[in-house]
PDB file of N, CA and C in Angstrom:
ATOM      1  N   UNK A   1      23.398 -92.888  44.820  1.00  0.00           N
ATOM      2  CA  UNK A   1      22.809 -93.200  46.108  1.00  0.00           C
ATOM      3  C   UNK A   1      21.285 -93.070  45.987  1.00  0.00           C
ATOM      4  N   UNK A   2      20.657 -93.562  46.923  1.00  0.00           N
ATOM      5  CA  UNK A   2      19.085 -93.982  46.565  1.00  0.00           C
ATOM      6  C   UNK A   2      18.652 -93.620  48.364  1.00  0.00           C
ATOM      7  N   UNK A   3      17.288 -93.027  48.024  1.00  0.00           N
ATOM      8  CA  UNK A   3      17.097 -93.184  49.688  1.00  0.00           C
ATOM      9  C   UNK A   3      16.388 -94.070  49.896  1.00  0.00           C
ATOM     10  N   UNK A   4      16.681 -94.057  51.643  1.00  0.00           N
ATOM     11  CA  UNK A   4      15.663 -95.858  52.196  1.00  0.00           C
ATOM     12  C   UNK A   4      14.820 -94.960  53.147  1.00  0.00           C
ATOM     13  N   UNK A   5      13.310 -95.248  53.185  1.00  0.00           N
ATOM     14  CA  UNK A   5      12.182 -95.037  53.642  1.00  0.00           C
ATOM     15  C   UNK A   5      12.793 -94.022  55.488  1.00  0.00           C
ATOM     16  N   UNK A   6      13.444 -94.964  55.774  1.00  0.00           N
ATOM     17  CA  UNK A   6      14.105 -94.166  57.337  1.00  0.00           C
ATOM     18  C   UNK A   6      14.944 -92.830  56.668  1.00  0.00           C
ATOM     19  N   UNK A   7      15.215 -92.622  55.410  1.00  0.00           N
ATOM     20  CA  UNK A   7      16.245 -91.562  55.283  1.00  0.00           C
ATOM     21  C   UNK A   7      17.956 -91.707  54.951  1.00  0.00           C
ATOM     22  N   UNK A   8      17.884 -92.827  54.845  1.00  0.00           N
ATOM     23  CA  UNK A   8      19.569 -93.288  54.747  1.00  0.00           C
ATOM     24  C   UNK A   8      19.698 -93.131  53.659  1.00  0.00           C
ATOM     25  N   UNK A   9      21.026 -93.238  52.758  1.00  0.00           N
ATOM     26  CA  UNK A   9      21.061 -93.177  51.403  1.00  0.00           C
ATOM     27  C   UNK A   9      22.195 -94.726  51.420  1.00  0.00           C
ATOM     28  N   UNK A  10      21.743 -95.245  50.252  1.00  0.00           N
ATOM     29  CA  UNK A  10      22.294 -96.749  50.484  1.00  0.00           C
ATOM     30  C   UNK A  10      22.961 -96.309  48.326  1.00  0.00           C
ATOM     31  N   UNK A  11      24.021 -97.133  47.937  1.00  0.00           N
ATOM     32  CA  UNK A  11      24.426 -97.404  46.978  1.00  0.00           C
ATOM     33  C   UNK A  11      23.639 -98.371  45.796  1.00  0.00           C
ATOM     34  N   UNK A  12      22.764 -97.956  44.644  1.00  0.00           N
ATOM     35  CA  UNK A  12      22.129 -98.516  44.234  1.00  0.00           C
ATOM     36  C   UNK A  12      22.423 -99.746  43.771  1.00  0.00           C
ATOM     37  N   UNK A  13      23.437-100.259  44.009  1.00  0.00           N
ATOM     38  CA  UNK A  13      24.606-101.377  43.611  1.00  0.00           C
ATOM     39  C   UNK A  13      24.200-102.532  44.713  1.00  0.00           C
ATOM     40  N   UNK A  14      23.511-102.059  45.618  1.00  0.00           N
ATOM     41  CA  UNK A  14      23.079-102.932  47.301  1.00  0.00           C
ATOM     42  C   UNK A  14      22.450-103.889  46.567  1.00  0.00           C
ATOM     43  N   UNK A  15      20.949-102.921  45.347  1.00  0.00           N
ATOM     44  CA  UNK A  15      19.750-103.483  45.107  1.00  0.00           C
ATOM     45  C   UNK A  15      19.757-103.985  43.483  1.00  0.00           C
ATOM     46  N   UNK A  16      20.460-103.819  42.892  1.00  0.00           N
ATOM     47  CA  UNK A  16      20.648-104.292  41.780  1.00  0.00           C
ATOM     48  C   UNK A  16      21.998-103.804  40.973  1.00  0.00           C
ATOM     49  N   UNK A  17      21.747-105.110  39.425  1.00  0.00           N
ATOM     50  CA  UNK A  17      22.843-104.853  39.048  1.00  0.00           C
ATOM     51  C   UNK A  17      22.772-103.761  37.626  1.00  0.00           C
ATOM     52  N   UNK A  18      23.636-102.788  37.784  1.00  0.00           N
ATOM     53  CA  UNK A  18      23.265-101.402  36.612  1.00  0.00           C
ATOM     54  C   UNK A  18      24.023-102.284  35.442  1.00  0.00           C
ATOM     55  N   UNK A  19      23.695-101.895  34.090  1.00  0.00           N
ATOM     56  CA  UNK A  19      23.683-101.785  32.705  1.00  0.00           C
ATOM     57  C   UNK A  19      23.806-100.660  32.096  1.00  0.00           C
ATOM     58  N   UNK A  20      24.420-100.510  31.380  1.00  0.00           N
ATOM     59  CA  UNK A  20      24.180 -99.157  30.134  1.00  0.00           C
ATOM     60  C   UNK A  20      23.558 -99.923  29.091  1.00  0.00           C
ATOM     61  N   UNK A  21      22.526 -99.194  28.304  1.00  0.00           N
ATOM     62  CA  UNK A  21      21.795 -99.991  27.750  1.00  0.00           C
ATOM     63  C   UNK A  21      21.018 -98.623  26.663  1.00  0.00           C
ATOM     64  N   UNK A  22      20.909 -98.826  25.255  1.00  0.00           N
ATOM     65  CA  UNK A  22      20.274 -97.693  24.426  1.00  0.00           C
ATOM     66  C   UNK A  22      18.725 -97.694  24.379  1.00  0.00           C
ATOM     67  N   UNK A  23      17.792 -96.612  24.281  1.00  0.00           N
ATOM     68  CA  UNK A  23      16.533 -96.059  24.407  1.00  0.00           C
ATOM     69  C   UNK A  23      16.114 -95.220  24.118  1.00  0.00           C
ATOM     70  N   UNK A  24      14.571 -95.091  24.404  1.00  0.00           N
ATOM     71  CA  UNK A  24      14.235 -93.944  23.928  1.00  0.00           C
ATOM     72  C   UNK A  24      14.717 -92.965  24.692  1.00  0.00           C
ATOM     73  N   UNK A  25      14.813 -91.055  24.536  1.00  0.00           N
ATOM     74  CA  UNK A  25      15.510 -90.655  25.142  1.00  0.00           C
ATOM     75  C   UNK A  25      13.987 -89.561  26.034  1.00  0.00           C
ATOM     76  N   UNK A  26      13.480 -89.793  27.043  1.00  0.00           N
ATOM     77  CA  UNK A  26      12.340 -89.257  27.166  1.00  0.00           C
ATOM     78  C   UNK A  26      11.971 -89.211  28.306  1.00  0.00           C
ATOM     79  N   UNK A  27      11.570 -87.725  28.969  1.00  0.00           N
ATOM     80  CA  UNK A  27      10.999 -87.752  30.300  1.00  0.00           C
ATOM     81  C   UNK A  27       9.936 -88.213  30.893  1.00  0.00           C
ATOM     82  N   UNK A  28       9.684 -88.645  31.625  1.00  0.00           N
ATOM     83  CA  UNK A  28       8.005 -89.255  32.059  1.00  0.00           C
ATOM     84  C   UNK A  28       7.515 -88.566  33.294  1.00  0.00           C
ATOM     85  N   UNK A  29       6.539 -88.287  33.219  1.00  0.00           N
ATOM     86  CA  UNK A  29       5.655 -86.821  33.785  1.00  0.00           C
ATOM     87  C   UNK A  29       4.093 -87.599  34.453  1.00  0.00           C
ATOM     88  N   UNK A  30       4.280 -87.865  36.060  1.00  0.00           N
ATOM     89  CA  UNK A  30       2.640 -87.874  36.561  1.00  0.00           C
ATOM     90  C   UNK A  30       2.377 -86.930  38.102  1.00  0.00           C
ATOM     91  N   UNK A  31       1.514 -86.781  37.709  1.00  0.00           N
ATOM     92  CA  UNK A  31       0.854 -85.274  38.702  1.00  0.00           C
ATOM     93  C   UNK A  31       1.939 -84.007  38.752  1.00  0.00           C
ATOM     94  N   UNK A  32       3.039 -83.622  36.829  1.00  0.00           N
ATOM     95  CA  UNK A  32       3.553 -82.795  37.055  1.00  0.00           C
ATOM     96  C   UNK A  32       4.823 -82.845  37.781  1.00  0.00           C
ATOM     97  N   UNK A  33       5.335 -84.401  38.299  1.00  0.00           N
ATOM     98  CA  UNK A  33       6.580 -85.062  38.241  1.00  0.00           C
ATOM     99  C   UNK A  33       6.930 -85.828  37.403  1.00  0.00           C
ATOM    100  N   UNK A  34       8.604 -85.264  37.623  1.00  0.00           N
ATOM    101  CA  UNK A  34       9.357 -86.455  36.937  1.00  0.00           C
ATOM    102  C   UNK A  34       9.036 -87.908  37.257  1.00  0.00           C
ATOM    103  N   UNK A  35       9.303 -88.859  36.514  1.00  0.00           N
ATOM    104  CA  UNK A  35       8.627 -90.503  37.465  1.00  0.00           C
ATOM    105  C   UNK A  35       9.814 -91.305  35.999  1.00  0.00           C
ATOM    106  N   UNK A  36      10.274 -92.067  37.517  1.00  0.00           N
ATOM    107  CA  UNK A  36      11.445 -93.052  36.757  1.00  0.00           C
ATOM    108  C   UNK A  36      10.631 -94.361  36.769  1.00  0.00           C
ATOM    109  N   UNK A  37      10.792 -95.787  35.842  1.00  0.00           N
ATOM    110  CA  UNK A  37      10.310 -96.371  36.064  1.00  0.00           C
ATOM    111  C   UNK A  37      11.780 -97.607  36.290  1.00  0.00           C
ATOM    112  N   UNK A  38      11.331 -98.326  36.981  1.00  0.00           N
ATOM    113  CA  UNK A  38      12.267 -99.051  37.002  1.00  0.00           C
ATOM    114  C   UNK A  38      11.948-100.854  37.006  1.00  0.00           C
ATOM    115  N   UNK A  39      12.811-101.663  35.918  1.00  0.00           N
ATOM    116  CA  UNK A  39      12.001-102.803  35.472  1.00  0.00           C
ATOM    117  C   UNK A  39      13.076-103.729  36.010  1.00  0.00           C
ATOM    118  N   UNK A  40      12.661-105.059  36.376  1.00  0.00           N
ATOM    119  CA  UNK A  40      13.613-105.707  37.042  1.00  0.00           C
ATOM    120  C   UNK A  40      12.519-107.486  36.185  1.00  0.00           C
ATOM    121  N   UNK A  41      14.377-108.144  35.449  1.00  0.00           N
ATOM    122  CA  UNK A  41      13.779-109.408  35.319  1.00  0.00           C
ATOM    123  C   UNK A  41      14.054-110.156  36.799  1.00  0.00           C
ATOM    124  N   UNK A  42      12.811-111.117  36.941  1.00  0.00           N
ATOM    125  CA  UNK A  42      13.347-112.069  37.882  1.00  0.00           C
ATOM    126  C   UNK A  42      13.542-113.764  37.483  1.00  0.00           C
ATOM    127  N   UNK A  43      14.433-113.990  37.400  1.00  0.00           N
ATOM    128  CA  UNK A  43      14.805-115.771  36.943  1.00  0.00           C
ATOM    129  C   UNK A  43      15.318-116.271  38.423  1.00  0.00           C
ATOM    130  N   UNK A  44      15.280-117.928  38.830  1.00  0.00           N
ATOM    131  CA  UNK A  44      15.849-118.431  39.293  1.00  0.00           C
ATOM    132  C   UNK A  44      15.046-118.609  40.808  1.00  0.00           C
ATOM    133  N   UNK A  45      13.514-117.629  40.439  1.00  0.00           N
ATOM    134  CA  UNK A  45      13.507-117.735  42.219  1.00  0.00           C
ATOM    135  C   UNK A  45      11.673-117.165  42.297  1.00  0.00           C
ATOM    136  N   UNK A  46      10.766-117.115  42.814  1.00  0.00           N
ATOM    137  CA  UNK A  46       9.342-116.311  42.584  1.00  0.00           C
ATOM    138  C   UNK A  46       9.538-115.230  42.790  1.00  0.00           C
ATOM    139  N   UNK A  47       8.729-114.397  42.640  1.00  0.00           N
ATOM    140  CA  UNK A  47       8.416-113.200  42.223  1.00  0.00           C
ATOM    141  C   UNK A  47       8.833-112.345  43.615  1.00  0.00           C
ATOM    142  N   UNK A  48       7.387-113.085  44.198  1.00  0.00           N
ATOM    143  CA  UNK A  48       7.227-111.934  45.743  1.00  0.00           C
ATOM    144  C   UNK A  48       8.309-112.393  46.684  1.00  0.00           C
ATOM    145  N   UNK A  49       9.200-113.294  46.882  1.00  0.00           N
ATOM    146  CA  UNK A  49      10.675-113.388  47.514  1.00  0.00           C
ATOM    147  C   UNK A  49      11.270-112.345  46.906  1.00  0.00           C
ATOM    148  N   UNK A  50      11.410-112.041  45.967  1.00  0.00           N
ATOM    149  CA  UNK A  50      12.240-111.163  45.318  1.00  0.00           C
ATOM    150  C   UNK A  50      12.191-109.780  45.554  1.00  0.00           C
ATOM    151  N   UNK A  51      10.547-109.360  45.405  1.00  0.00           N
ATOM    152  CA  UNK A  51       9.854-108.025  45.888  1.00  0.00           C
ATOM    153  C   UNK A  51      10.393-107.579  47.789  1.00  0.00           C
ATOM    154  N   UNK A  52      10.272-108.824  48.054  1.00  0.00           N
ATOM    155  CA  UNK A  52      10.219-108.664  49.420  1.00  0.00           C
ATOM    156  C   UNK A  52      11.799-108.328  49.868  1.00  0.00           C
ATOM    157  N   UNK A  53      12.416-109.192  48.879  1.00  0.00           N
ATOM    158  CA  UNK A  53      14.032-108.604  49.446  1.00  0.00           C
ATOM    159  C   UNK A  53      14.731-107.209  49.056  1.00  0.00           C
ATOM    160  N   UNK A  54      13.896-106.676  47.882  1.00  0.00           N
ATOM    161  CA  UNK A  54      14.651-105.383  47.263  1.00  0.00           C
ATOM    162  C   UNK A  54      14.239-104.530  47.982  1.00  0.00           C
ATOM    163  N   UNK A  55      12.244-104.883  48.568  1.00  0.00           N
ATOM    164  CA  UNK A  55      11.633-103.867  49.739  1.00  0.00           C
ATOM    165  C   UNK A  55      12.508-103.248  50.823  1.00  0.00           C
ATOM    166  N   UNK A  56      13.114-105.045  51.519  1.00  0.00           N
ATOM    167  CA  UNK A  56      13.634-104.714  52.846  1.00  0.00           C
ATOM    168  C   UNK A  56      15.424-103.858  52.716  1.00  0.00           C
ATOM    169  N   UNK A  57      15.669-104.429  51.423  1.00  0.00           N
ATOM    170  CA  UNK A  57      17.097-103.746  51.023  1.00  0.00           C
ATOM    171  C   UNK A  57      16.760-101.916  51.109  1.00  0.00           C
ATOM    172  N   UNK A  58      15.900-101.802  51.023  1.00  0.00           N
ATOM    173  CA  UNK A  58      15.839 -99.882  50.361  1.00  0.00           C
ATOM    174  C   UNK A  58      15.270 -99.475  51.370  1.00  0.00           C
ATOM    175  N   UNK A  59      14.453-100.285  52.576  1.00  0.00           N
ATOM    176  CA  UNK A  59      14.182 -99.921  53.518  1.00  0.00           C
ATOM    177  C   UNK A  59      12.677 -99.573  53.536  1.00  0.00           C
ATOM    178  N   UNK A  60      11.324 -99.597  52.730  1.00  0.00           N
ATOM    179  CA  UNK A  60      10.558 -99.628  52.164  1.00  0.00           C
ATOM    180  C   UNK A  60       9.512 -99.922  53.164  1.00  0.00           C
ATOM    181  N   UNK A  61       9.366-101.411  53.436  1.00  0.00           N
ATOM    182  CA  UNK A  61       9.331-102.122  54.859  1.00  0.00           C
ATOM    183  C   UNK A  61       7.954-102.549  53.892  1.00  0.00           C
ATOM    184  N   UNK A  62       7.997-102.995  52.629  1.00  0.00           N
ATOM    185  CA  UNK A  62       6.847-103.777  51.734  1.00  0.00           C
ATOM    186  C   UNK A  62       6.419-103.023  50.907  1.00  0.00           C
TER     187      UNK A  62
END
């Protein structure tokens, strides 16, 4: 579950599709947090349609 900006917790499955996938195995650290990064290809469609729909999916609001 993932939270949305109002506080809800939505199924990360709403906003994309998960993979298991091999890597490096390594924490990432800014201002002394943990920090996930998260990479998304986009095919089939522009960019900022895309931004704009995962925004409004998680609740973000942009």
């Amino acid at each position: 579950m993932i939270d949305t900006r109002s506080g809800d917790k939505i199924p990360l499955s709403y906003v994309a599709d998960i993979a298991s996938s091999s890597g490096p195995n390594t924490i990432n650290r800014e201002n002394l947090r943990r920090k996930t990064v998260v990479s998304v290809n986009v095919s089939g469609r522009d960019q900022k349609s895309a931004v704009e729909e995962i925004a409004a999916k998680v609740g973000s609001g942009g």
